[in-house]
Protein backbone atom coordinates (compact mmCIF):
# COMPACT_ATOMS: atom_id res chain seq x y z
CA UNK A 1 16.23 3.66 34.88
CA UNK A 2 18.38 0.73 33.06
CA UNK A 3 16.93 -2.74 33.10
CA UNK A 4 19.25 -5.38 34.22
CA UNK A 5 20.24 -7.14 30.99
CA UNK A 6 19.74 -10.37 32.11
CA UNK A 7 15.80 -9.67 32.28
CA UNK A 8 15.77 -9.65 28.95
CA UNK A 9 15.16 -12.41 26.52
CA UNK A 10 14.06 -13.93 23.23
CA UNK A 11 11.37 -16.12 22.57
CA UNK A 12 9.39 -17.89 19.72
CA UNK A 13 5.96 -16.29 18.69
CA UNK A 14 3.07 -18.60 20.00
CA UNK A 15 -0.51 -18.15 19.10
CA UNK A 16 -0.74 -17.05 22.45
CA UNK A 17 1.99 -14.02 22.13
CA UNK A 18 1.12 -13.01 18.35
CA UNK A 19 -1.41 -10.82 19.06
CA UNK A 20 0.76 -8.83 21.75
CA UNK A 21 3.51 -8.49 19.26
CA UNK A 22 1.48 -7.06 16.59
CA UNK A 23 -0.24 -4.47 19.55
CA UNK A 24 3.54 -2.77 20.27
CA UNK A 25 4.37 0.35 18.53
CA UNK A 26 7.54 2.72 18.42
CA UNK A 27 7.70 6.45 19.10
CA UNK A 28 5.63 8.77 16.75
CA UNK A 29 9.09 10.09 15.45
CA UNK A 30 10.22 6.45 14.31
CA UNK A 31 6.85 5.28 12.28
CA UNK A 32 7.90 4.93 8.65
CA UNK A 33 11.41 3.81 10.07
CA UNK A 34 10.18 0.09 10.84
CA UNK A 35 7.47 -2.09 9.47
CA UNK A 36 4.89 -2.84 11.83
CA UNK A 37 5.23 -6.27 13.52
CA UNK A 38 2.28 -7.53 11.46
CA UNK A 39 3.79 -6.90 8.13
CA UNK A 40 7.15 -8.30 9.48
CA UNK A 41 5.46 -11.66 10.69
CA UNK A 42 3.43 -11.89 7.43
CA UNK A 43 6.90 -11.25 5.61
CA UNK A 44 8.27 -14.28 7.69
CA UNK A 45 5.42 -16.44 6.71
CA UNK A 46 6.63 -16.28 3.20
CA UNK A 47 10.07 -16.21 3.83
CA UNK A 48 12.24 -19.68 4.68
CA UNK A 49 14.86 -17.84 5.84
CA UNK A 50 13.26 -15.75 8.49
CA UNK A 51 14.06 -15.97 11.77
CA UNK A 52 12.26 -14.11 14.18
CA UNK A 53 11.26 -13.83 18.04
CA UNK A 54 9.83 -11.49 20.32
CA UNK A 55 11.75 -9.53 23.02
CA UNK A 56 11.04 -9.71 26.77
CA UNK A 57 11.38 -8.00 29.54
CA UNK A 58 10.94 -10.51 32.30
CA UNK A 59 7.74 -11.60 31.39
CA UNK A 60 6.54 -8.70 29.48
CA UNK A 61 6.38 -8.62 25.38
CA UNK A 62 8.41 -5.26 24.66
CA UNK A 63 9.72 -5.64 21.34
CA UNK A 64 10.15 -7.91 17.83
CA UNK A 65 13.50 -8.93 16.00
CA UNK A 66 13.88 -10.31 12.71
CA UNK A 67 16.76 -12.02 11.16
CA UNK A 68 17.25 -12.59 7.41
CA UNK A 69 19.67 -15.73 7.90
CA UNK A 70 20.99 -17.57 4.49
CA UNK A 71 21.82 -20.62 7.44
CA UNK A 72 18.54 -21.56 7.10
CA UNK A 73 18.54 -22.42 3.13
CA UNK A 74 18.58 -26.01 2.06
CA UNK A 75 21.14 -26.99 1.17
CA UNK A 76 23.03 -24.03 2.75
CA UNK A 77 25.10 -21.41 1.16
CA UNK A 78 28.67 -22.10 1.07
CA UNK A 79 29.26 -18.34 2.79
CA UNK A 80 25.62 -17.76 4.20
CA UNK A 81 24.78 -13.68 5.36
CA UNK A 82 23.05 -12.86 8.50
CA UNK A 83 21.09 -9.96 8.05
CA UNK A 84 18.92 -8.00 11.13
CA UNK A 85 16.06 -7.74 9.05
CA UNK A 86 13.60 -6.09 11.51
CA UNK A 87 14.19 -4.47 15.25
CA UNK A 88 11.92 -2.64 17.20
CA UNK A 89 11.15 -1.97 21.03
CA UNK A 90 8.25 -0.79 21.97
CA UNK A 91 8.06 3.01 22.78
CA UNK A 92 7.48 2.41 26.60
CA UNK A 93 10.52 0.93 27.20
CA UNK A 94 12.74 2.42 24.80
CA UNK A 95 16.34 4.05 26.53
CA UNK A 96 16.05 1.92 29.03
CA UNK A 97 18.94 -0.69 27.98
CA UNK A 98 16.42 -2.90 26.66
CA UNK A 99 17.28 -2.89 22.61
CA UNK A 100 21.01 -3.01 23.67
CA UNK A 101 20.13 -6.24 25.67
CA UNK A 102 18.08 -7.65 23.10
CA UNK A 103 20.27 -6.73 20.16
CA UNK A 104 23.49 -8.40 22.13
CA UNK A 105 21.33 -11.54 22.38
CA UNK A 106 20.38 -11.04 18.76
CA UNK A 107 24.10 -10.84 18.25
CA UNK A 108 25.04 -13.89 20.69
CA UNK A 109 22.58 -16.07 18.52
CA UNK A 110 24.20 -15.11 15.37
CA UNK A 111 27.83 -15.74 16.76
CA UNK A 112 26.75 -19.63 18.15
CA UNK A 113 25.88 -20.74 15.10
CA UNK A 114 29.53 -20.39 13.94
CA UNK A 115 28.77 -20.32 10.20
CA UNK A 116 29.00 -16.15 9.88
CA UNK A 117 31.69 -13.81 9.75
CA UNK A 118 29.67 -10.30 10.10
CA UNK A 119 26.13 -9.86 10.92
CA UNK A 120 24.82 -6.68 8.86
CA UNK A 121 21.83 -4.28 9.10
CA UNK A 122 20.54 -0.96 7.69
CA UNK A 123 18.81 2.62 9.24
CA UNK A 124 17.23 5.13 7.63
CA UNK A 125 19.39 8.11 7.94
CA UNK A 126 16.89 10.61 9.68
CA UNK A 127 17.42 12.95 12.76
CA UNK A 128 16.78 10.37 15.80
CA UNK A 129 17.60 7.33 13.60
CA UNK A 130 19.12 4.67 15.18
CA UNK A 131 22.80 4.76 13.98
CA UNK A 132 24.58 5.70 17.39
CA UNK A 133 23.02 2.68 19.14
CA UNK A 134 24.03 0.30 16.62
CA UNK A 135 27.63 2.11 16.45
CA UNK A 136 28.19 2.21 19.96
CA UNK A 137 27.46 -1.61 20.12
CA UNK A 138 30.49 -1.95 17.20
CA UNK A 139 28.47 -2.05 13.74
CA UNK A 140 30.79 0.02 11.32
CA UNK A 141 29.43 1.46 7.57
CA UNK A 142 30.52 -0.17 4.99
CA UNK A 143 29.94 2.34 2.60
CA UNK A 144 26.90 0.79 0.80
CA UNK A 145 23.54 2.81 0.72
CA UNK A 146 20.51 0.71 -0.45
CA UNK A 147 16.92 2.22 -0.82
CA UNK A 148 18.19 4.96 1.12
CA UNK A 149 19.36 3.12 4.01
CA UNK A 150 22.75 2.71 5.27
CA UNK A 151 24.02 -0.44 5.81
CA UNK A 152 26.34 -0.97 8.85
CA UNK A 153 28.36 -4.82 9.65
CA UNK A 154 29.70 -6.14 13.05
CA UNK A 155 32.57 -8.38 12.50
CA UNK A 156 31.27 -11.88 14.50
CA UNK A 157 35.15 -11.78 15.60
CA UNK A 158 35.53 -8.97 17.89
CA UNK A 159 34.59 -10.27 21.29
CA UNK A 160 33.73 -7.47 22.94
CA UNK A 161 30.99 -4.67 22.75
């Protein structure tokens, strides 16, 4: 059953939420394939130019994202990279339409701040990896393999996905 996009959303980490963030967990098959939330958030403590939320559904905490966003430097870079640093639903929810959701919102974000030309990420090239979600949403190789993951970029452009 396919959740109605519009029930899903991103929101800031509270003190409140953090906890439930760090308790989701992805399919036995995909550990090793994503940090666990609580080594992403104690990556973004140290890092200025993390951006992160979690995902909901409705009012439920079903997944994490993680941007790597040069925007955020001071002073900025003259051509600043978005990067999708972490993303993760948790393995109750997953093929239900709710990464597709959250990663259009993900790519929404990106696209309003009107300062990037591609938004990039990377996936571990593995049986059940992730790279026909992120292809059928428009991400395209780009030919560069780094610690053995493939990087793919959507062109902030293209309109529709």
């Amino acid at each position: 059953m396919w959740v109605d996009p519009a029930q899903v959303s991103l929101r800031p980490i509270t003190e409140d939420t953090v906890r439930a963030v760090c308790a989701l967990s992805v399919r036995e098959n995909q550990v090793g394939l994503v940090a666990p939330n609580a080594v992403s958030l104690a990556d973004a403590l140290f890092s200025p130019l993390a951006w992160y939320r979690a995902v909901y559904l409705q009012d439920s905490i079903v997944g994490f994202v993680m941007l790597y966003d040069q925007s955020l430097r001071e002073p900025p870079a003259p051509s600043p990279k978005a990067v999708v640093w972490r993303f993760m639903v948790d393995k109750n929810v997953q093929g239900k339409g709710v990464g597709r959701a959250a990663l259009l919102r993900v790519i929404e974000h990106v696209r309003h701040k009107e300062v990037f030309s591609v938004l990039s990420l990377s996936y571990v090239p593995v049986p059940g990896s992730a790279e026909k979600f992120y292809r059928d949403l428009g991400f395209k190789p780009t030919g560069r393999v780094e610690d053995g993951e493939v990087e793919l970029e959507l062109s902030l452009n293209q309109r529709e996905v």
